[in-house]
C-alpha atoms as a PDB file:
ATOM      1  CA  UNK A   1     125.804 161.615  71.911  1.00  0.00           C
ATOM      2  CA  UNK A   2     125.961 159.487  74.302  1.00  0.00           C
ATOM      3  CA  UNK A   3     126.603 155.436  73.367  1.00  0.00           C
ATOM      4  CA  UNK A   4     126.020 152.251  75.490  1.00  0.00           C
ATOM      5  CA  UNK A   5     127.238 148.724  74.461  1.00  0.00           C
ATOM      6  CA  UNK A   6     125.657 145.711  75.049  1.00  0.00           C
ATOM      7  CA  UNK A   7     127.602 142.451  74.416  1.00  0.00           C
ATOM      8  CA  UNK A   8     129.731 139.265  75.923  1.00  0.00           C
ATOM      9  CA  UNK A   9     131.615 136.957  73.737  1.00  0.00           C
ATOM     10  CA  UNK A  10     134.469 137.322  71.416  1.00  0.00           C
ATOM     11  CA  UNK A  11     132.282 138.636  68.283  1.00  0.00           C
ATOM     12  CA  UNK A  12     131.358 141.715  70.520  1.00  0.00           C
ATOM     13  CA  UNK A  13     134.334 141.959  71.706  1.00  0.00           C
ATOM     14  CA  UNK A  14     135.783 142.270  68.431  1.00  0.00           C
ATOM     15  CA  UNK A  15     132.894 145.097  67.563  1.00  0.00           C
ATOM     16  CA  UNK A  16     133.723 146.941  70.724  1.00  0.00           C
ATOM     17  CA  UNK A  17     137.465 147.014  69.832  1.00  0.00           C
ATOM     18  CA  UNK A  18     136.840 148.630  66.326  1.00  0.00           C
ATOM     19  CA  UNK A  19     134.349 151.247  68.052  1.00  0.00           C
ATOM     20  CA  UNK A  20     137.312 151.886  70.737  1.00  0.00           C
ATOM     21  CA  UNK A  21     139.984 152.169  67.549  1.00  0.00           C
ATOM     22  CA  UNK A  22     137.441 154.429  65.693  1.00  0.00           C
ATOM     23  CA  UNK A  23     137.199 157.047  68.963  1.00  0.00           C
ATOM     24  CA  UNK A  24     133.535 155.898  69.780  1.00  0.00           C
ATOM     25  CA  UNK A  25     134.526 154.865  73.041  1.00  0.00           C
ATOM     26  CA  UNK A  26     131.016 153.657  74.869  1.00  0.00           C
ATOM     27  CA  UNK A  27     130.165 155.342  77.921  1.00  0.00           C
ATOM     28  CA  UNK A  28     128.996 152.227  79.543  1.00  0.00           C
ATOM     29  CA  UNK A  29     129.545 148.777  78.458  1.00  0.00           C
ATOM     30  CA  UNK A  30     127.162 146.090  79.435  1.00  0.00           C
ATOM     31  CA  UNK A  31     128.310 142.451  79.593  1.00  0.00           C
ATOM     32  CA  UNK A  32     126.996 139.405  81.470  1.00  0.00           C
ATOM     33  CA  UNK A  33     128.538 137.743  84.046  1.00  0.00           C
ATOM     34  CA  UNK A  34     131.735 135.770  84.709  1.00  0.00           C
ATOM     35  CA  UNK A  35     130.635 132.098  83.527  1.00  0.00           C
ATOM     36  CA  UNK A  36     132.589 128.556  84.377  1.00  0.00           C
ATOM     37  CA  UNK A  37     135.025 127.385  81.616  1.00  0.00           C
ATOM     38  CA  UNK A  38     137.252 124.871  80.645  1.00  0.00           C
ATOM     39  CA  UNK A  39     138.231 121.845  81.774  1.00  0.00           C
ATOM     40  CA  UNK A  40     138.377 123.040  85.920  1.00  0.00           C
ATOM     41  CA  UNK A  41     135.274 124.873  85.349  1.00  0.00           C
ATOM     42  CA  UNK A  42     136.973 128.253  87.099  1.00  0.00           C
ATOM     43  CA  UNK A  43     134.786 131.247  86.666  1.00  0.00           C
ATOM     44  CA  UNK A  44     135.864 133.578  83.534  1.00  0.00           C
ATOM     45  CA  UNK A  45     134.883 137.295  82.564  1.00  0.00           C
ATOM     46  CA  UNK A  46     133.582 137.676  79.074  1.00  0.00           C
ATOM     47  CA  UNK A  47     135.892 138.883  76.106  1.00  0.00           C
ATOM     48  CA  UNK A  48     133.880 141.888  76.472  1.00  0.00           C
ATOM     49  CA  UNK A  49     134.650 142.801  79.629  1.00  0.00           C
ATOM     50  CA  UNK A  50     138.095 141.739  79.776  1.00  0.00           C
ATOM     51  CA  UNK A  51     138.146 144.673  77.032  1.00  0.00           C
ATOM     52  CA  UNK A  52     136.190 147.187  78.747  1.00  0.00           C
ATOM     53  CA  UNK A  53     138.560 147.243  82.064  1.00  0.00           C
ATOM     54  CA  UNK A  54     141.163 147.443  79.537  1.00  0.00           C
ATOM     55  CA  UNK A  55     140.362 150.236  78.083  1.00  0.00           C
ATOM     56  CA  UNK A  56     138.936 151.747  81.441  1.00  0.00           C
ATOM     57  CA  UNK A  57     135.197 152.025  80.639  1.00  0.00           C
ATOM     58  CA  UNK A  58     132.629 152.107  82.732  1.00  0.00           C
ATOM     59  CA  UNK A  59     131.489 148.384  82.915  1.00  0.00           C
ATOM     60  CA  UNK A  60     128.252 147.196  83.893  1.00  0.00           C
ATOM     61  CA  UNK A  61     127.768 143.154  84.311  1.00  0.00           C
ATOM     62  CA  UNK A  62     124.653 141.528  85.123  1.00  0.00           C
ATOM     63  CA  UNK A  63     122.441 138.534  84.048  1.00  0.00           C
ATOM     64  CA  UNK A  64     119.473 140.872  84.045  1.00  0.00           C
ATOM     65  CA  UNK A  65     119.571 143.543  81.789  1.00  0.00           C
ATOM     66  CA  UNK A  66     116.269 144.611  82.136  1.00  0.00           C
ATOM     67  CA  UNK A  67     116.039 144.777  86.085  1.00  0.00           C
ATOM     68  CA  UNK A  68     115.033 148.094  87.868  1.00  0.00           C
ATOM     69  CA  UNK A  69     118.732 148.064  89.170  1.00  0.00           C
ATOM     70  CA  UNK A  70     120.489 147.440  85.478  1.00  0.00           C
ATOM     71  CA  UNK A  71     117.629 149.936  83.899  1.00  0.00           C
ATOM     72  CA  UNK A  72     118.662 152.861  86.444  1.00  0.00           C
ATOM     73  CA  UNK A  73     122.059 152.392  85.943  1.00  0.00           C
ATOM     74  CA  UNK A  74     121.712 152.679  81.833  1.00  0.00           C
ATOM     75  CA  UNK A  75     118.974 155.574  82.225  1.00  0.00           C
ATOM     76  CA  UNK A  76     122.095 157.406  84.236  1.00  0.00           C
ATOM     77  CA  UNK A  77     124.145 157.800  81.107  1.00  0.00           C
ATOM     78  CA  UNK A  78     120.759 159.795  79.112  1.00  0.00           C
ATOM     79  CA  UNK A  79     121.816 157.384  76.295  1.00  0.00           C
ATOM     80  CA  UNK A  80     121.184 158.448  72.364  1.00  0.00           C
ATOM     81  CA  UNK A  81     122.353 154.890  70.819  1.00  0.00           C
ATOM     82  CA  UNK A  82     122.972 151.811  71.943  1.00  0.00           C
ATOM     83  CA  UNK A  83     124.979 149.113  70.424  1.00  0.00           C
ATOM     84  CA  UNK A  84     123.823 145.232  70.917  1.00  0.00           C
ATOM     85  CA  UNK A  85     126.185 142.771  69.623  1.00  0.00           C
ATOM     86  CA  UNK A  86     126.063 138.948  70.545  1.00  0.00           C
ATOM     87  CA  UNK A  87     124.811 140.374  73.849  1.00  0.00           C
ATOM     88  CA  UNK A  88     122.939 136.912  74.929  1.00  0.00           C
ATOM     89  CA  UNK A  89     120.037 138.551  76.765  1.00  0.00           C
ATOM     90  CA  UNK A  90     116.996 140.532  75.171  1.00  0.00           C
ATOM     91  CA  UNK A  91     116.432 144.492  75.527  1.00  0.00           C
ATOM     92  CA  UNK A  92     112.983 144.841  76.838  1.00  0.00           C
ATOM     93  CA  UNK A  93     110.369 147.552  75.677  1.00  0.00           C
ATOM     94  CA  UNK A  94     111.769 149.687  79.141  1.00  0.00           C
ATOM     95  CA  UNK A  95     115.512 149.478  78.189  1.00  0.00           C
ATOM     96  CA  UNK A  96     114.881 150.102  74.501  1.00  0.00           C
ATOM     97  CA  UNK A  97     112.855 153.305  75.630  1.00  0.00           C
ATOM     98  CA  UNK A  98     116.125 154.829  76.802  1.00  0.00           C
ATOM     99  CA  UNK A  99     117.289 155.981  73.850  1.00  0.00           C
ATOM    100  CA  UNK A 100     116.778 159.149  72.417  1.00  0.00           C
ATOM    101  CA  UNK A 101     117.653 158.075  68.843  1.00  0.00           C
ATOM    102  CA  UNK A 102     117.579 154.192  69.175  1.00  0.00           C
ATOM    103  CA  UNK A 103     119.235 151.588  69.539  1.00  0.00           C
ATOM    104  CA  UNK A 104     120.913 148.632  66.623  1.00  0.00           C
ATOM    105  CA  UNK A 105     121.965 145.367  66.651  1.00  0.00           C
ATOM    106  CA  UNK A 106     125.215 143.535  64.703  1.00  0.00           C
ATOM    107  CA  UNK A 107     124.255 140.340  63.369  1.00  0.00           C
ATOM    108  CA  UNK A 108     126.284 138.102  61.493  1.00  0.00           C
ATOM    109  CA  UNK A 109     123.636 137.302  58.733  1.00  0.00           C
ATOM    110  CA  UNK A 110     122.281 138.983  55.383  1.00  0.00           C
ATOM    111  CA  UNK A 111     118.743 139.471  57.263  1.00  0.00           C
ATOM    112  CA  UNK A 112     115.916 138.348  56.737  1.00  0.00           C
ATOM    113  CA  UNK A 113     117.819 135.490  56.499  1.00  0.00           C
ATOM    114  CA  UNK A 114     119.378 133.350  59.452  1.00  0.00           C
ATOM    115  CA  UNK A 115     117.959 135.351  62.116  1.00  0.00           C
ATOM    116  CA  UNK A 116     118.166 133.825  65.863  1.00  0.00           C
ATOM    117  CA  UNK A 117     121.153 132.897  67.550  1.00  0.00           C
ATOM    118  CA  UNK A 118     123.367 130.482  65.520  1.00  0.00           C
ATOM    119  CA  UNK A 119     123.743 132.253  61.909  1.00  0.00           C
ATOM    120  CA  UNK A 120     127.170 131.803  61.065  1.00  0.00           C
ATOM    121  CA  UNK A 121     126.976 127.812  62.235  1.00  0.00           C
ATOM    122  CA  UNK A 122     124.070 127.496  60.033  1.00  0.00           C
ATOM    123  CA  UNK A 123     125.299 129.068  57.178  1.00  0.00           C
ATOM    124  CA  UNK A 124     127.877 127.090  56.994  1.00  0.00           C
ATOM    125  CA  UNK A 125     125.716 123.671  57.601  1.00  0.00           C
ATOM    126  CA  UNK A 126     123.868 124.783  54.816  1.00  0.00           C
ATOM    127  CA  UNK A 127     126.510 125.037  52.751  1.00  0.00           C
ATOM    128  CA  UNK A 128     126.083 128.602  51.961  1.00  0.00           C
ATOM    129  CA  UNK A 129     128.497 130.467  49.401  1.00  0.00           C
ATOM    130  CA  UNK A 130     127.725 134.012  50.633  1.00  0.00           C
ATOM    131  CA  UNK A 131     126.896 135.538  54.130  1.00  0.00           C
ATOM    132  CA  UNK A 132     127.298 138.874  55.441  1.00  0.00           C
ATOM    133  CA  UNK A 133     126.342 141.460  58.706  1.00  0.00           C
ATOM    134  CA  UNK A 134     123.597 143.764  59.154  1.00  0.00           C
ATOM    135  CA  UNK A 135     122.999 146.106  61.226  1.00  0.00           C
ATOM    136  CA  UNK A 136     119.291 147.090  62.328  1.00  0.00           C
ATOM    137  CA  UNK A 137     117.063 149.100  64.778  1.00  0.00           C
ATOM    138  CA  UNK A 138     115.814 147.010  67.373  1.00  0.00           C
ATOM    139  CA  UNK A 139     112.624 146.255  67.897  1.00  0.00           C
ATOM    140  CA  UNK A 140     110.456 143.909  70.540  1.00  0.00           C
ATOM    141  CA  UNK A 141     110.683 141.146  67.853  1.00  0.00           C
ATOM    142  CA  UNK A 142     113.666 139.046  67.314  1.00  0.00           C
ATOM    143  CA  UNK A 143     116.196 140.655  64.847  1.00  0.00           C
ATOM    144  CA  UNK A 144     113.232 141.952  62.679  1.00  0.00           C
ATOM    145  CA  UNK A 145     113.643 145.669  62.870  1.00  0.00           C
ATOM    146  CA  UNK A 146     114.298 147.538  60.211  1.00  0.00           C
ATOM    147  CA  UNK A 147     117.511 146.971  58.320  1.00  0.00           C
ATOM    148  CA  UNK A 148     119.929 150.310  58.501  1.00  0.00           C
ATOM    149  CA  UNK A 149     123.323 148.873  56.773  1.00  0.00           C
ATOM    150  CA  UNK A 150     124.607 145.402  54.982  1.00  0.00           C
ATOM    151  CA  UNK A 151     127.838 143.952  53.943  1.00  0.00           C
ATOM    152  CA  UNK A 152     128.302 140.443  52.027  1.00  0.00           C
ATOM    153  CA  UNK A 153     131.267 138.524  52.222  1.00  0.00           C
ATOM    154  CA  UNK A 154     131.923 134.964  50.751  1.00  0.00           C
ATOM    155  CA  UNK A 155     132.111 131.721  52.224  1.00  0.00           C
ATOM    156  CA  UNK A 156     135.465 129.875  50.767  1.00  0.00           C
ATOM    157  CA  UNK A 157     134.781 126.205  50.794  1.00  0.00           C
ATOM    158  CA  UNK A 158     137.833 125.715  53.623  1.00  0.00           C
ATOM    159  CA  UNK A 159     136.179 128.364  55.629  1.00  0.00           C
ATOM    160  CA  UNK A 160     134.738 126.798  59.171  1.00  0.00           C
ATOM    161  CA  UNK A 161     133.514 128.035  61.876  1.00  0.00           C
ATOM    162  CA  UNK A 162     136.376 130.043  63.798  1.00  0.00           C
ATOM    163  CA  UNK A 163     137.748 131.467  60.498  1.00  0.00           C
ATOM    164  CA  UNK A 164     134.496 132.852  58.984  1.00  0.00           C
ATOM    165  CA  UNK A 165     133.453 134.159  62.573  1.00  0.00           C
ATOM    166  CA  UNK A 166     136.197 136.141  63.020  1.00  0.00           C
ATOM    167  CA  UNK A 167     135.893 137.442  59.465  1.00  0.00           C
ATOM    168  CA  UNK A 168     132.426 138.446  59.945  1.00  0.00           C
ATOM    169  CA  UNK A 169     133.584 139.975  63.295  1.00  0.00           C
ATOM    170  CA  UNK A 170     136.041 142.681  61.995  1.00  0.00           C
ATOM    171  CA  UNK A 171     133.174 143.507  59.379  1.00  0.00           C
ATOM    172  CA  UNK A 172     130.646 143.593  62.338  1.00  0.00           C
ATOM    173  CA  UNK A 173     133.006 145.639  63.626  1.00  0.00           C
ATOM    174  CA  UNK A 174     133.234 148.447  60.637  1.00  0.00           C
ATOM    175  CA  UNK A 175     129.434 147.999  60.270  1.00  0.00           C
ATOM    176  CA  UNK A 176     129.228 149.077  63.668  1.00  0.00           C
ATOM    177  CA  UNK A 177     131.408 152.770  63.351  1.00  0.00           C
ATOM    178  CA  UNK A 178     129.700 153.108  60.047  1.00  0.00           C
ATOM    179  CA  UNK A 179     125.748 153.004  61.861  1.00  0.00           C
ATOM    180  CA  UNK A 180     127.052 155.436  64.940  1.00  0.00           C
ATOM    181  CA  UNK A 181     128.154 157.537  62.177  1.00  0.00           C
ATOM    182  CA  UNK A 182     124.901 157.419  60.335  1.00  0.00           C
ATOM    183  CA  UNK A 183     122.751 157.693  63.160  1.00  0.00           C
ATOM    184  CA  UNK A 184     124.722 160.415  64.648  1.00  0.00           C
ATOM    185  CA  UNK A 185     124.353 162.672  61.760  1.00  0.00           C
ATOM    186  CA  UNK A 186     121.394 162.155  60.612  1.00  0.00           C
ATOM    187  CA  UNK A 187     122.259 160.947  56.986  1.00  0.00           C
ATOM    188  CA  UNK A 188     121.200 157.190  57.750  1.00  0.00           C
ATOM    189  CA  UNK A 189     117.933 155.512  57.107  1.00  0.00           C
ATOM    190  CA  UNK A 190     116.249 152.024  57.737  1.00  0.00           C
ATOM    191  CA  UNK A 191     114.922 149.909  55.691  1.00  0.00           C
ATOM    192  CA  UNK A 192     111.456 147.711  56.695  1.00  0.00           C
ATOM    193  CA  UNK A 193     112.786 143.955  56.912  1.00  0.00           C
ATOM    194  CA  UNK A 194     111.233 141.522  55.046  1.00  0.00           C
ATOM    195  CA  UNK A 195     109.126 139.015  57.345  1.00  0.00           C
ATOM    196  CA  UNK A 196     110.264 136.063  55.602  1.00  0.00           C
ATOM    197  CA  UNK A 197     113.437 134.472  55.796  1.00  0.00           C
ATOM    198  CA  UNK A 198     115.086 131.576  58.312  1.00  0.00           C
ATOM    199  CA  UNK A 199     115.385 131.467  61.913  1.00  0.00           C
ATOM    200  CA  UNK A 200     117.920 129.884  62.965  1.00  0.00           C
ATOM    201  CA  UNK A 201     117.799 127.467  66.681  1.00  0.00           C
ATOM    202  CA  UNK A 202     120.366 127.086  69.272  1.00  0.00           C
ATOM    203  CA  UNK A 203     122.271 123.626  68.624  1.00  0.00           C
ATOM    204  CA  UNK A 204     123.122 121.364  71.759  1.00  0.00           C
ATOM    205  CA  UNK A 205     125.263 118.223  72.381  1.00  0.00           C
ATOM    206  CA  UNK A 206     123.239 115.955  70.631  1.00  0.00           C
ATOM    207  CA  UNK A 207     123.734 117.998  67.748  1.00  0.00           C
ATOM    208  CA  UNK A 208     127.407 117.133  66.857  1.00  0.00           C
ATOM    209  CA  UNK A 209     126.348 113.549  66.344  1.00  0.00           C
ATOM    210  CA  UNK A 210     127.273 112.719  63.095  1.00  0.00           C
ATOM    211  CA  UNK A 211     124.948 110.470  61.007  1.00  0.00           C
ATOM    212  CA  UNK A 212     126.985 108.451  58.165  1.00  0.00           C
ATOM    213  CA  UNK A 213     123.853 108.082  56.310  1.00  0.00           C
ATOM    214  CA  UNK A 214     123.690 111.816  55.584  1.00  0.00           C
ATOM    215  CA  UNK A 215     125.307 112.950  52.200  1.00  0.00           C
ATOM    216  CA  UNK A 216     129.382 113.710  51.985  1.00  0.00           C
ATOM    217  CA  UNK A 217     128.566 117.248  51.022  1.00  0.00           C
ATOM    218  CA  UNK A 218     126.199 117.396  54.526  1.00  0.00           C
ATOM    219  CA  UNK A 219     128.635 115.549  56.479  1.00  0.00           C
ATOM    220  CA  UNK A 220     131.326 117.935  55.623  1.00  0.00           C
ATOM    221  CA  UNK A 221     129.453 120.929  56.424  1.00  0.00           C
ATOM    222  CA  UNK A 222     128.392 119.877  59.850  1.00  0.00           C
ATOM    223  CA  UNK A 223     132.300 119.495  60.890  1.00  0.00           C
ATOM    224  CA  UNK A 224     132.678 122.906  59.182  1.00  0.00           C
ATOM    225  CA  UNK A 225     129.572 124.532  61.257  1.00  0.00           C
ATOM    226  CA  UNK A 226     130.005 122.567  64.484  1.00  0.00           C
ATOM    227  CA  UNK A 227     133.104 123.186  65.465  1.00  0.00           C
ATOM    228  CA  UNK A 228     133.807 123.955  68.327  1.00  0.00           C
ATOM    229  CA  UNK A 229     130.402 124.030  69.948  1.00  0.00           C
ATOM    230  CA  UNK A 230     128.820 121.215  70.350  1.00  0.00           C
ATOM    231  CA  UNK A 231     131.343 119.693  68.451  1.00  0.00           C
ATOM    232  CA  UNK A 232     130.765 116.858  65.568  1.00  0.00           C
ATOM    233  CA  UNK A 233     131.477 113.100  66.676  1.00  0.00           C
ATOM    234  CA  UNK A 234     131.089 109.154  66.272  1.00  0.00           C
ATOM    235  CA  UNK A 235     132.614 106.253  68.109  1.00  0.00           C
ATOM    236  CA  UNK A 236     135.559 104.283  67.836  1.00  0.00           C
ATOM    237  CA  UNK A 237     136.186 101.009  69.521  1.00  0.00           C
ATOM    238  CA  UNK A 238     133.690 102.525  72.462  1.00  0.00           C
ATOM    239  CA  UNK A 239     134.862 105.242  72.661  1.00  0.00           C
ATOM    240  CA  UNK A 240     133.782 108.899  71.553  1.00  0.00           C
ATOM    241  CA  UNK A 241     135.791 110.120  68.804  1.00  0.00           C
ATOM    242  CA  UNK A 242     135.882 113.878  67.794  1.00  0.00           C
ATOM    243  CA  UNK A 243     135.954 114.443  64.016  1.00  0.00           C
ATOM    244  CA  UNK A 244     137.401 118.461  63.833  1.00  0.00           C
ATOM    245  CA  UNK A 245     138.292 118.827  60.151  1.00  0.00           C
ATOM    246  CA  UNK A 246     137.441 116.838  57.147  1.00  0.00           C
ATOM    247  CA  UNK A 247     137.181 116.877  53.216  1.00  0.00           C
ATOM    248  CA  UNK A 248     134.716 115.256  50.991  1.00  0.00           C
ATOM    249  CA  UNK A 249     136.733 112.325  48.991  1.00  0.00           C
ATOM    250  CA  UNK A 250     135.004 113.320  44.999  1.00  0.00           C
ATOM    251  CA  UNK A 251     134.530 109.928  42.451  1.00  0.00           C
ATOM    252  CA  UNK A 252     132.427 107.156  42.227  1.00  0.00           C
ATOM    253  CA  UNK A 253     130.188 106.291  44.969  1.00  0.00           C
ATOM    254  CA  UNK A 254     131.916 103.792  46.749  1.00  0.00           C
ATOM    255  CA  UNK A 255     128.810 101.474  47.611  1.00  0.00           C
ATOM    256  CA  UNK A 256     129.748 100.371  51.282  1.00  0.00           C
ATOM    257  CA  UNK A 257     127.344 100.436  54.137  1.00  0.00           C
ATOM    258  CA  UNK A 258     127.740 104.269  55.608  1.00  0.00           C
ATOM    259  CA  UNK A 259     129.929 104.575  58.622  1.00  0.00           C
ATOM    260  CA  UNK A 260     132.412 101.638  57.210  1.00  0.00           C
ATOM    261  CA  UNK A 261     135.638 102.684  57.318  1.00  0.00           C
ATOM    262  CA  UNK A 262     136.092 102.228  53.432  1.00  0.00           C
ATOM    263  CA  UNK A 263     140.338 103.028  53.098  1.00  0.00           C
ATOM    264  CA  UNK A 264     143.273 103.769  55.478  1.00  0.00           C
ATOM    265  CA  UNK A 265     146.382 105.467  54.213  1.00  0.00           C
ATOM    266  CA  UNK A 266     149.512 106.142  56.352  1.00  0.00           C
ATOM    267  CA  UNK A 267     150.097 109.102  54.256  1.00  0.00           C
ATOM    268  CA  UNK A 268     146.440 110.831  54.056  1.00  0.00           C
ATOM    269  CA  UNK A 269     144.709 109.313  56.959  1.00  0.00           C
ATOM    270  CA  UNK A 270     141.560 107.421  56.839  1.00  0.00           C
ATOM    271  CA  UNK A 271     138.531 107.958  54.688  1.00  0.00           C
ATOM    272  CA  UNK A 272     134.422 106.907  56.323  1.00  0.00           C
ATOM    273  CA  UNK A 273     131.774 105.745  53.891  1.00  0.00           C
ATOM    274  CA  UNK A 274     128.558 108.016  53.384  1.00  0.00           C
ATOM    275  CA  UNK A 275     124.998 108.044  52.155  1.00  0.00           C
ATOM    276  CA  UNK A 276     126.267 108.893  48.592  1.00  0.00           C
ATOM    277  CA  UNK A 277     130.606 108.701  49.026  1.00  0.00           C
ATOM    278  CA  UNK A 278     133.234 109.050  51.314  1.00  0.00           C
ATOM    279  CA  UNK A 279     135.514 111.673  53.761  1.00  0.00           C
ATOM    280  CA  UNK A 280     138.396 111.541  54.762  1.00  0.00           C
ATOM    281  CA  UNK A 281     138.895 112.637  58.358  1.00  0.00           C
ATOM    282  CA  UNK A 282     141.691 115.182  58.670  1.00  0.00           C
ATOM    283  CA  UNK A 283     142.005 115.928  62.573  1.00  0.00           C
ATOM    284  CA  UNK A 284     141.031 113.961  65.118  1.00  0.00           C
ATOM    285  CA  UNK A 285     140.409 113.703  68.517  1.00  0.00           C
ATOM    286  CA  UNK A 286     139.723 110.154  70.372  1.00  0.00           C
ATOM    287  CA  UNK A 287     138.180 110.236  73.759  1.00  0.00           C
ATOM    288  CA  UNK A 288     140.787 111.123  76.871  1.00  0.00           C
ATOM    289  CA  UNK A 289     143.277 111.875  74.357  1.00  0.00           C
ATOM    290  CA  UNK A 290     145.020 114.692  72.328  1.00  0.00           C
ATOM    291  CA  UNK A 291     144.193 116.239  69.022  1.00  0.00           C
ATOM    292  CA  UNK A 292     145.704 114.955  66.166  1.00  0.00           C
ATOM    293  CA  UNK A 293     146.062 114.294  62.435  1.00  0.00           C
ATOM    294  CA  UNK A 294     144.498 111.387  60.332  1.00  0.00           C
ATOM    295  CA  UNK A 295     148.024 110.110  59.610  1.00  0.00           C
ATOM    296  CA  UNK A 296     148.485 110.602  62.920  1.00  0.00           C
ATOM    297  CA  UNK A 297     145.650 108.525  64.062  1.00  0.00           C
ATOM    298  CA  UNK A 298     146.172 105.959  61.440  1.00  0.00           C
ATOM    299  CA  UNK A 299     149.682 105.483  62.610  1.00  0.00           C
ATOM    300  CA  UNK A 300     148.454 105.170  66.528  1.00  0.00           C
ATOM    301  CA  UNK A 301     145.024 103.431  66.676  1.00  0.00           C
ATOM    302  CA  UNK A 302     145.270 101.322  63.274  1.00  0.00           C
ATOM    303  CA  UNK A 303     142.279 101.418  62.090  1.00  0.00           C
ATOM    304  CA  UNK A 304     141.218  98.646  60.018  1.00  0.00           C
ATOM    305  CA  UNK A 305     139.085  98.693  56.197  1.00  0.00           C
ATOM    306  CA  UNK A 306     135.639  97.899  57.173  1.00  0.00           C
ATOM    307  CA  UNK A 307     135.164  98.599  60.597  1.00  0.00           C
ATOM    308  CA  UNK A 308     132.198 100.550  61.770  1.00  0.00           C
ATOM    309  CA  UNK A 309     132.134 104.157  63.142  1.00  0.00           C
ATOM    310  CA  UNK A 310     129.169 105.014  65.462  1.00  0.00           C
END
């Protein structure tokens, strides 16, 4: 049976590489295009199609999946199954129609819940001790088709963002060769997904603001989840300070104004009052300037009990 991918960034990437591993090797691979990055803003191929020339597949990369040109080229391969995984653009009613026995998405959620783009980030803003992948047939709706397989992994309380994406990767990954397999034989069946559940937005800059007023718990989840897109932060002296890691400081409420820098320690860093207690920020990163530890900072910009953050 012939298999077409559909993905960009590193989570697909990941996917496709377990497929490759597993001898499912896609007959086409569909990726968007090269996109500026970093600091120079050079152009950049996706993980996913840094992979497919790789591994010398036929590569396909367009903004418009669902253009006459991008349709043709798909209907070429007489695809049975595709594969969608972090793919960035929807399948429309036309590409969907191309294949024989259908085609599934990865998502890095336990649907119904967290559906949309951004479920691992808001799992872990929510504070969430459990989260998983599914796989399901697609549908004209958004990540409401019907559910084919699940697998539920937990969410340590050190986990953030990079480490629990790449965990939920590699299982997006065996998900994946486990619905080809399904599908391909015959011996797999969906499920009809539950309407309810949460969808989850897109986050933007303004989104890594951090409010002091919010509780430790919250506060500590947002670095967790934010990290590093958009990224949380406050202000220093003026200037725009990063916050990348940080740990919620248990006891007494300390009963400062939030946002007061409440305690400084050469040897732990420096700890922010909150709406209900305290953190203590662990890595930092001050405007213009490197990343580096609390003690670090501490040590270099002296901060001082009872200034104000934001």
């Amino acid at each position: 049976m012939s298999l077409v991918f559909f993905g960009t960034p590193a989570f697909a990437a990941t996917v496709l590489e377990a497929m490759i591993s597993s001898g499912m090797k896609p007959d086409l691979v569909v990726t968007a295009t090269d996109k500026p990055a970093g600091r120079g803003r050079s152009t950049r191929p996706s993980e996913v199609r840094c992979l497919a020339e790789a591994a010398g597949l036929k590569l396909l990369v367009t903004n418009d999946v669902n253009s006459h040109e991008s349709i043709s080229i798909i209907a070429q391969m007489n695809p049975a199954i595709g594969v969608t995984a972090a793919f960035g653009q929807i399948l429309s009613p036309s590409v969907l129609s191309l294949f024989s026995v259908g085609s599934f998405n990865v998502h890095g959620s336990l649907l119904p819940d967290y559906r949309g783009a951004s479920p691992i980030q808001w799992a872990l803003l929510d504070g969430s001790e459990k989260t998983g992948v599914t796989t399901f047939m697609m549908n004209e709706g958004i990540d409401l088709g019907s559910i084919l397989l699940q697998k539920q992994c937990p969410i340590d309380p050190d986990d953030d963002y990079t480490i629990l994406h790449h965990r939920l990767a590699i299982m997006g990954g065996e998900l994946a060769v486990s619905t080809v397999r399904g599908l391909r034989d015959g011996t797999l069946k969906s499920v009809p997904q539950s309407r309810r559940g949460k969808y989850c937005r897109r986050f933007t800059k303004k989104d890594g603001l951090l409010d002091f007023s919010m509780s430790a718990e919250r506060l500590v989840n947002r670095v967790r989840g934010l990290n590093p897109w958009p990224g949380t932060y406050t202000f220093f002296r003026g200037k725009k300070l990063a916050i990348l890691k940080a740990h919620r400081i248990d006891g007494e409420p300390i009963g400062a104004e939030p946002g007061v820098i409440s305690a400084v320690d050469p040897a732990k860093g420096f700890s922010v009052n909150t709406g209900d207690g305290a953190i203590l920020l662990l890595r930092l990163k001050l405007e213009g300037k490197g990343e580096v530890s609390g003690q670090q900072f501490v040590s270099g910009y002296r901060p001082l009990p009872g200034e104000v953050l934001g």
